[in-house]
Protein backbone atom coordinates (compact mmCIF):
# COMPACT_ATOMS: atom_id res chain seq x y z
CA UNK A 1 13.48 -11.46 84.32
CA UNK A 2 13.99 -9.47 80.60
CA UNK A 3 14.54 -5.79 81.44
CA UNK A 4 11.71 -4.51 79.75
CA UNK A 5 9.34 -6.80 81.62
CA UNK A 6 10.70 -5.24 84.55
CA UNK A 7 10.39 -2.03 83.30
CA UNK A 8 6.73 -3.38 82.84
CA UNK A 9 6.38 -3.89 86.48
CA UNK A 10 7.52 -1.38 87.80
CA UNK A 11 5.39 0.87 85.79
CA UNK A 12 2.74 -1.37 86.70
CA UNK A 13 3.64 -0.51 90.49
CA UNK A 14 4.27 3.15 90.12
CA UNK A 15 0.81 3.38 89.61
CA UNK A 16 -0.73 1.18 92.16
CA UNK A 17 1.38 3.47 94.77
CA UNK A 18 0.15 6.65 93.20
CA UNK A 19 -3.67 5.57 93.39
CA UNK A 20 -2.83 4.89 97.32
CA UNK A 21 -1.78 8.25 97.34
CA UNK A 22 0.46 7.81 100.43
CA UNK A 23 -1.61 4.82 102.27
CA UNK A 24 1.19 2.73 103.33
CA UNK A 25 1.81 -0.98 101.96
CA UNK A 26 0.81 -2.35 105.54
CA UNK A 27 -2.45 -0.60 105.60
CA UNK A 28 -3.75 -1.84 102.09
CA UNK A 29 -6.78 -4.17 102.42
CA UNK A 30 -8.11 -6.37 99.92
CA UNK A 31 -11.10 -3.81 99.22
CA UNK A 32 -7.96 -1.23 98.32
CA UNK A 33 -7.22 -3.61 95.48
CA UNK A 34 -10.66 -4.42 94.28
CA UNK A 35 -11.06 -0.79 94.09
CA UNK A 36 -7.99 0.27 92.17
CA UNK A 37 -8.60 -2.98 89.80
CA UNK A 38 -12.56 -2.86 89.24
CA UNK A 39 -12.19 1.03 89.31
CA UNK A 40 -10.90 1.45 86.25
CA UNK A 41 -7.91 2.67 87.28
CA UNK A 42 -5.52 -0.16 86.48
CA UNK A 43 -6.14 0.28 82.38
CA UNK A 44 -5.66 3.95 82.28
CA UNK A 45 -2.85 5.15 80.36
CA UNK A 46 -1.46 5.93 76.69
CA UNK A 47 -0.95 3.09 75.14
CA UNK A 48 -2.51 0.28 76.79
CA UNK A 49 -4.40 -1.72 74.70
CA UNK A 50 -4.46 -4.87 76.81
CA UNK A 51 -7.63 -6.81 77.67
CA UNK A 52 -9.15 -5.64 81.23
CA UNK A 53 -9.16 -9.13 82.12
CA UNK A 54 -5.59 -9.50 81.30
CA UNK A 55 -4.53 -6.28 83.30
CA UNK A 56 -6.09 -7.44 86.75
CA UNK A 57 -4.36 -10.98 86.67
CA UNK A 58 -1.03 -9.53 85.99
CA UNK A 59 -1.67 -6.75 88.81
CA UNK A 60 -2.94 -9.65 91.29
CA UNK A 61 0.25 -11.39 90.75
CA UNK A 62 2.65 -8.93 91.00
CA UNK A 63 0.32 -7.68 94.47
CA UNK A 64 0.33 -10.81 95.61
CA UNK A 65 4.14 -11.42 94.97
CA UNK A 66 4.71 -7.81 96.76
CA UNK A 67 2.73 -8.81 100.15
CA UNK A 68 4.48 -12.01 99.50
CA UNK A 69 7.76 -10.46 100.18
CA UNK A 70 6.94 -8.01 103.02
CA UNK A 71 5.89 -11.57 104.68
CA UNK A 72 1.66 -9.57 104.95
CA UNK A 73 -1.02 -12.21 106.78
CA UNK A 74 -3.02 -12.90 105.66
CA UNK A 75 -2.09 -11.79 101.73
CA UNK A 76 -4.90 -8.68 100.58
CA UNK A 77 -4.02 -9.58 97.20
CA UNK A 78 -4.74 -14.09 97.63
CA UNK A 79 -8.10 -12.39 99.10
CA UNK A 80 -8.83 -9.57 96.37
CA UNK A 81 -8.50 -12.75 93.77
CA UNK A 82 -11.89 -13.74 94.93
CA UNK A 83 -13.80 -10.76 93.79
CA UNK A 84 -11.28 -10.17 90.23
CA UNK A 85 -10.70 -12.96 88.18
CA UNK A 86 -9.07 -13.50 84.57
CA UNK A 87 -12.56 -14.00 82.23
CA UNK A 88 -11.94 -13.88 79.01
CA UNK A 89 -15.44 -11.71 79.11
CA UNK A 90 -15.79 -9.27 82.48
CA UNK A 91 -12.40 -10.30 84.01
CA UNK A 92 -14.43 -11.07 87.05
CA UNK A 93 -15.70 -14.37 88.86
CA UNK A 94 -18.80 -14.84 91.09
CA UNK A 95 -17.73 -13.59 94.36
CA UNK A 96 -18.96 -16.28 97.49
CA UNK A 97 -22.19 -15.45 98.68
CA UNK A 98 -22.89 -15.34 102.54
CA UNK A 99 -25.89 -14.66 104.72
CA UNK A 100 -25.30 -11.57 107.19
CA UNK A 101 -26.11 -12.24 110.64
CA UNK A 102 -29.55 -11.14 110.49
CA UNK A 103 -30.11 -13.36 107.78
CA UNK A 104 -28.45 -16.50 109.68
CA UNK A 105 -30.82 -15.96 112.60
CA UNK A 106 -33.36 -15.26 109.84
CA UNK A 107 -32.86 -18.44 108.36
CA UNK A 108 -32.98 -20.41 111.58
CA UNK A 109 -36.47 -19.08 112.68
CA UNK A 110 -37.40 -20.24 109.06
CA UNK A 111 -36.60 -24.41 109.48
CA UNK A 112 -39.14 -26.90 108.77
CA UNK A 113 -41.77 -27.12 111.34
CA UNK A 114 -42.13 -30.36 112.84
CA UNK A 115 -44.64 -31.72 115.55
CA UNK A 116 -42.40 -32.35 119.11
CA UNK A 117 -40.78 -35.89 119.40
CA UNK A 118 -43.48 -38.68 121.15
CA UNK A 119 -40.89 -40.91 122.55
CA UNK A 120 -39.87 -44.12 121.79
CA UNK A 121 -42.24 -45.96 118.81
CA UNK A 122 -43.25 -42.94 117.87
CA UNK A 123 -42.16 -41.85 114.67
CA UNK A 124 -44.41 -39.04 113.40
CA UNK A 125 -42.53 -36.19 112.12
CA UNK A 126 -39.00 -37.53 112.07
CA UNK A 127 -38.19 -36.13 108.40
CA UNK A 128 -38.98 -32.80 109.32
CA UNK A 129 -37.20 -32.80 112.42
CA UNK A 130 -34.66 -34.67 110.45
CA UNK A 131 -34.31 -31.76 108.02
CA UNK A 132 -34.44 -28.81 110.95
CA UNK A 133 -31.36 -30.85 112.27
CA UNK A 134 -29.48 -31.13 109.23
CA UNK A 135 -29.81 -27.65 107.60
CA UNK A 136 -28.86 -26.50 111.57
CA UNK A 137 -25.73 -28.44 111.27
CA UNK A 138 -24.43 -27.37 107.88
CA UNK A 139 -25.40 -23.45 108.91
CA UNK A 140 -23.90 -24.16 112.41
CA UNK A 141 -20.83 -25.78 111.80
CA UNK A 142 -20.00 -24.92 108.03
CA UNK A 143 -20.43 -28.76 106.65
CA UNK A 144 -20.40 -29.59 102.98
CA UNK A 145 -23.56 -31.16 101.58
CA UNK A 146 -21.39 -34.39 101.26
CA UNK A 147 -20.34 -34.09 104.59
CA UNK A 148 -23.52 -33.59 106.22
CA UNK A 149 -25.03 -36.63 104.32
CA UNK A 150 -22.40 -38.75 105.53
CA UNK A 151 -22.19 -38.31 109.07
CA UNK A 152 -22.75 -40.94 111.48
CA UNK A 153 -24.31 -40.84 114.89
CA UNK A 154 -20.25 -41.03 116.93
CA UNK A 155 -18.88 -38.01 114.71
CA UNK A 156 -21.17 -35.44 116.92
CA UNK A 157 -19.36 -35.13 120.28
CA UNK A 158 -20.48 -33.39 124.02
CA UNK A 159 -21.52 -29.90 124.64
CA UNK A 160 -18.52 -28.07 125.73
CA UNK A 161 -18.17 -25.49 128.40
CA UNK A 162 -18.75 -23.01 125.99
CA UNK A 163 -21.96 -24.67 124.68
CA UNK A 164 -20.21 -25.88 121.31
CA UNK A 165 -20.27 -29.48 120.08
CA UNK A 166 -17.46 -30.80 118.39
CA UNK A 167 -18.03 -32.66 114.86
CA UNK A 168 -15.46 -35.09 113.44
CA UNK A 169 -15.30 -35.73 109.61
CA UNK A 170 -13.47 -38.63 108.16
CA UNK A 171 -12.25 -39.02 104.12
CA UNK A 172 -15.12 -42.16 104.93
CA UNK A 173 -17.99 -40.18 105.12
CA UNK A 174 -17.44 -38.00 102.28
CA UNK A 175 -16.33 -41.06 99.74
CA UNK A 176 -13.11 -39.78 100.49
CA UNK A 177 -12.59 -37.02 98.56
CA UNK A 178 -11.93 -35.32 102.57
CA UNK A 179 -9.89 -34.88 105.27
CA UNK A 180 -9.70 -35.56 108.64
CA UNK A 181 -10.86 -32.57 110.74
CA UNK A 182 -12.99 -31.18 113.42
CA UNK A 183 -15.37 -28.23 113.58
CA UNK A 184 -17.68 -26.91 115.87
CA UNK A 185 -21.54 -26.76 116.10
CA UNK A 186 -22.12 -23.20 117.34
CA UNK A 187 -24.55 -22.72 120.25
CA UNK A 188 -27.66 -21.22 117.95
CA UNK A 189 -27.96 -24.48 116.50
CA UNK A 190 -27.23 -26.86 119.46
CA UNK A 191 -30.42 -27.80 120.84
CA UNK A 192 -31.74 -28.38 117.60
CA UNK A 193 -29.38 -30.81 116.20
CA UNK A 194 -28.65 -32.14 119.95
CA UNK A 195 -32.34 -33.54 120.14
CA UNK A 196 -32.22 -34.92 116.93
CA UNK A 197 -29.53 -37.10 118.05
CA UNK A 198 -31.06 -38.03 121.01
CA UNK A 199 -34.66 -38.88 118.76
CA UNK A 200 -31.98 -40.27 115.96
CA UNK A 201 -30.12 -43.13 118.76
CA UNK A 202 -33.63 -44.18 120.30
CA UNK A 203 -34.72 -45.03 116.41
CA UNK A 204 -33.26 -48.20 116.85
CA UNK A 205 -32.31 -48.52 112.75
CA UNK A 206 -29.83 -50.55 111.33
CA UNK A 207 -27.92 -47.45 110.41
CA UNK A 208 -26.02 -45.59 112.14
CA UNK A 209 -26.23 -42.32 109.49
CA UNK A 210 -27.20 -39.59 111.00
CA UNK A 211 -29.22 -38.68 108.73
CA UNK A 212 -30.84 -41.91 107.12
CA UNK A 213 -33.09 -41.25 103.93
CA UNK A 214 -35.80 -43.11 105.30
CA UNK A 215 -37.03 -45.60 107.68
CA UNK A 216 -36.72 -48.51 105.50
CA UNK A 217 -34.13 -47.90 102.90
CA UNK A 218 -30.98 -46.88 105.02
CA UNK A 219 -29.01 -45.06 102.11
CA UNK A 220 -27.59 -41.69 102.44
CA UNK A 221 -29.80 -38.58 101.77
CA UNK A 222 -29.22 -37.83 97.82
CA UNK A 223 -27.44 -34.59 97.92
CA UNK A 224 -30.07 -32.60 95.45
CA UNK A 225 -32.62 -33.38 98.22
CA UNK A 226 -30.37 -31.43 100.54
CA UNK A 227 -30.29 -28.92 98.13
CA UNK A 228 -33.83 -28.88 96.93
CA UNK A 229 -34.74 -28.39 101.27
CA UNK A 230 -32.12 -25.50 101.64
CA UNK A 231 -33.47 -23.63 99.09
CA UNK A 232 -37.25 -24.26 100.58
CA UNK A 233 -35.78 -22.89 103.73
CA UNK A 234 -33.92 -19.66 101.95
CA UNK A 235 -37.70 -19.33 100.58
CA UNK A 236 -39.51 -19.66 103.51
CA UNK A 237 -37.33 -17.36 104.90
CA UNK A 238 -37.94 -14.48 101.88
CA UNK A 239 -33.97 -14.27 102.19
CA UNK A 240 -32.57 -13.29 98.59
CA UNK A 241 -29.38 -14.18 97.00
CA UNK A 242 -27.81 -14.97 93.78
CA UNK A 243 -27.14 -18.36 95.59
CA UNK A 244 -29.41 -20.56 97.86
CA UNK A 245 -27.84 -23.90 98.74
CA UNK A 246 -25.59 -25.23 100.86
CA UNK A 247 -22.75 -23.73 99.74
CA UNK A 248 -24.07 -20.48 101.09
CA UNK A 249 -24.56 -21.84 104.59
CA UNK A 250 -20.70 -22.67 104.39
CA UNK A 251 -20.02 -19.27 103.70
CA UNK A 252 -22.14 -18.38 106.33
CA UNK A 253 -20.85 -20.25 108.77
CA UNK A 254 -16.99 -19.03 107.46
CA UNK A 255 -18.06 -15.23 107.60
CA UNK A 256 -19.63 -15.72 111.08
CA UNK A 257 -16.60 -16.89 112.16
CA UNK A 258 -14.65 -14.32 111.16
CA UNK A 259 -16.38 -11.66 112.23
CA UNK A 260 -15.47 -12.62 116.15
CA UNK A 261 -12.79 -10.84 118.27
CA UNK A 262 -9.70 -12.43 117.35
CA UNK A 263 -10.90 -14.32 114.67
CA UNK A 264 -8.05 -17.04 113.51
CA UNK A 265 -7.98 -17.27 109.80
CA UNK A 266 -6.35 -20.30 110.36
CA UNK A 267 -8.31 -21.76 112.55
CA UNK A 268 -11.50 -21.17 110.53
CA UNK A 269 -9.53 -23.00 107.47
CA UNK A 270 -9.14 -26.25 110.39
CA UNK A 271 -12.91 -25.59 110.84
CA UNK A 272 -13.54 -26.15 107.12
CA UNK A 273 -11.09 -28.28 106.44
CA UNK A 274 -9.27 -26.64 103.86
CA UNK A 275 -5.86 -27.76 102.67
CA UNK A 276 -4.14 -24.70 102.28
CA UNK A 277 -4.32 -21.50 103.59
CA UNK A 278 -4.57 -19.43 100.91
CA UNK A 279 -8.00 -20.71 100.55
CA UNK A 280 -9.06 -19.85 104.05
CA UNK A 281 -7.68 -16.50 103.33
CA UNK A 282 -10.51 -15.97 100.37
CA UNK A 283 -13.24 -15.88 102.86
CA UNK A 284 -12.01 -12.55 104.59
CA UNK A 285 -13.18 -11.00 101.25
CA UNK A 286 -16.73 -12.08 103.08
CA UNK A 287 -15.63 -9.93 105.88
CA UNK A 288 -14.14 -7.16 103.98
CA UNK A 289 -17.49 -6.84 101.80
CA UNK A 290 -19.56 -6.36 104.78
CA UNK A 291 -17.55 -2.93 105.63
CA UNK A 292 -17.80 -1.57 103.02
CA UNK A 293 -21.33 -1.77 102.67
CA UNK A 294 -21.76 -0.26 105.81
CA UNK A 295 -19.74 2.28 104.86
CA UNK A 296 -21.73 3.60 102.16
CA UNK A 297 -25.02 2.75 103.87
C-alpha cells in the first residue's frame, strides 16, 4: 500500500474512533456504522470533495477489513453494507423488507378462505386451500417462490418433537439454479400446510407437485401467480410495505429466526440455503432495525 493511501486510512479511521467517542471496537453494531455513514458524519472535513457514495464504500471496506482482523462474528460492517451501498445517486440500496411479528401472525389470519376438505372425490375448494398452504409454507419455512413451486409431495417430512416439519430442497426442483438443503416449517403454519398434504396425496393426480396448477394440466404454478396471491394476501391483510411478495415472506421468515434465544446466524443461512455466510450475516441488519425503532418509539 502507497504511503499516502495509508495516510488516507488512517485518517479515515481516526475519525470513525472519534465519532465512537470511546465505545470500544467489540461493542460496535452494524446500526453504529449506518449511523456514522448515513449521519453525515463520514464527509465532514476541509477538503473533501468526494462523492457521498464514494465515501461510504471506502469506509465499509476498510470497517469491514478492521472486524476482519479482530476475527468479529458475525462482521457489523458485511451487515451495515445492506442498508449503505455505492449509488452513483443516494449512495444507498433498498434495505430488505420484513414483516414484524405482529404482522406475520397478521398475515396468517389473512390467507385465502377456503370451504373445509369433503373427503375423497371431493374437490371443491382445493385452489384456495392450495394457496393457504403454499403462502404458509414460504412464510413458515422461508422458501423462494421457485422453491415453493417446485416442491413435491416426499420433500415435506414428519412433525418433530418440537412440532416442526422438515422440508428438503433439491437443485431439481428449482431448475437447478439451488442447493441441497433443509429447513423447517415452523409450528404457526403446520396444520395448515400438514392438511394440505394429506387433501394433496388423496388427489390421486398424476403429479406428484405439491402444488399442481390445476387438476388437469399438471405444470408447475407460474411464479407471477404466486406473486400476484401474496400480494392479495399482504392486501387483505391492510399490511403496508415498500415490498409485498414473496421475497418479503423470506425475510420474514429470516428475521423471525433471528430474533430467538440463541439464534445461529449460521444456521439460519443452512435454513435458506445460502452459499456463503456473509450473506446470512445481511439479515441481522433485519434484527438490528427492529431495535432501533423501538428505541425511539
Amino acid at each position: 500500500m502507497r504511503a499516502s493511501a495509508m495516510t488516507v486510512y488512517i485518517a479515515m479511521f481516526g475519525k470513525f474512533l472519534r465519532y465512537l467517542d470511546g465505545k470500544p471496537l467489540r461493542a460496535v453494531s452494524p446500526g453504529d456504522i449506518v449511523r456514522f455513514l448515513d449521519g453525515g458524519e463520514a464527509e465532514k472535513g476541509e477538503g473533501n470533495t468526494k462523492p457521498l457514495s464514494l465515501i461510504r464504500v471506502r469506509y465499509l471496506r476498510l470497517l469491514e477489513r478492521v472486524y476482519a482482523h479482530i476475527a468479529m462474528e458475525p462482521n457489523p460492517a458485511t451487515i451495515a453494507t445492506v442498508e449503505l451501498f455505492n449509488s452513483a445517486s443516494t449512495g444507498r440500496d433498498k434495505s430488505k423488507v420484513a414483516l414484524t411479528l405482529e404482522q406475520q401472525a397478521l398475515f396468517i389470519r389473512n390467507l385465502p378462505l377456503a370451504s373445509p376438505y369433503k373427503g375423497h372425490g371431493s374437490f371443491e375448494g382445493w385452489k384456495k386451500r392450495r394457496d393457504r398452504a403454499m403462502q404458509a409454507i414460504m412464510l413458515g419455512a422461508g422458501l423462494k417462490v421457485s422453491e415453493v413451486v417446485g416442491l413435491y409431495i416426499e420433500n415435506i417430512g414428519e412433525i418433530d418433537i418440537n412440532g416442526s416439519v422438515p422440508i428438503s430442497i433439491s437443485p431439481a426442483s428449482v431448475d437447478g439454479n439451488g442447493t441441497n438443503h433443509r429447513t423447517q416449517l415452523r409450528p404457526f403454519a403446520v396444520d395448515i400446510v400438514m392438511d394440505w398434504v394429506m387433501e394433496r396425496k388423496q388427489m390421486g393426480l398424476a403429479t406428484k407437485l405439491l402444488f399442481p396448477a390445476s387438476l388437469t394440466d399438471l405444470k408447475p404454478l407460474n411464479k407471477a401467480t404466486v406473486y400476484r396471491q401474496v400480494t392479495a394476501t399482504f392486501e387483505r391483510a391492510g399490511i403496508e410495505t415498500t415490498h409485498s411478495g414473496g421475497r418479503t415472506l423470506r425475510n420474514s421468515f429470516a428475521f423471525r429466526e433471528l430474533q430467538k434465544e440463541n439464534a445461529s446466524v449460521e444456521l439460519v443461512g443452512q435454513f435458506l440455503g445460502l452459499k456463503k455466510q456473509a450473506s446470512a450475516q445481511k439479515y441481522l441488519f433485519l434484527v438490528e432495525k427492529e431495535k432501533r425503532l423501538k428505541r425511539t418509539a
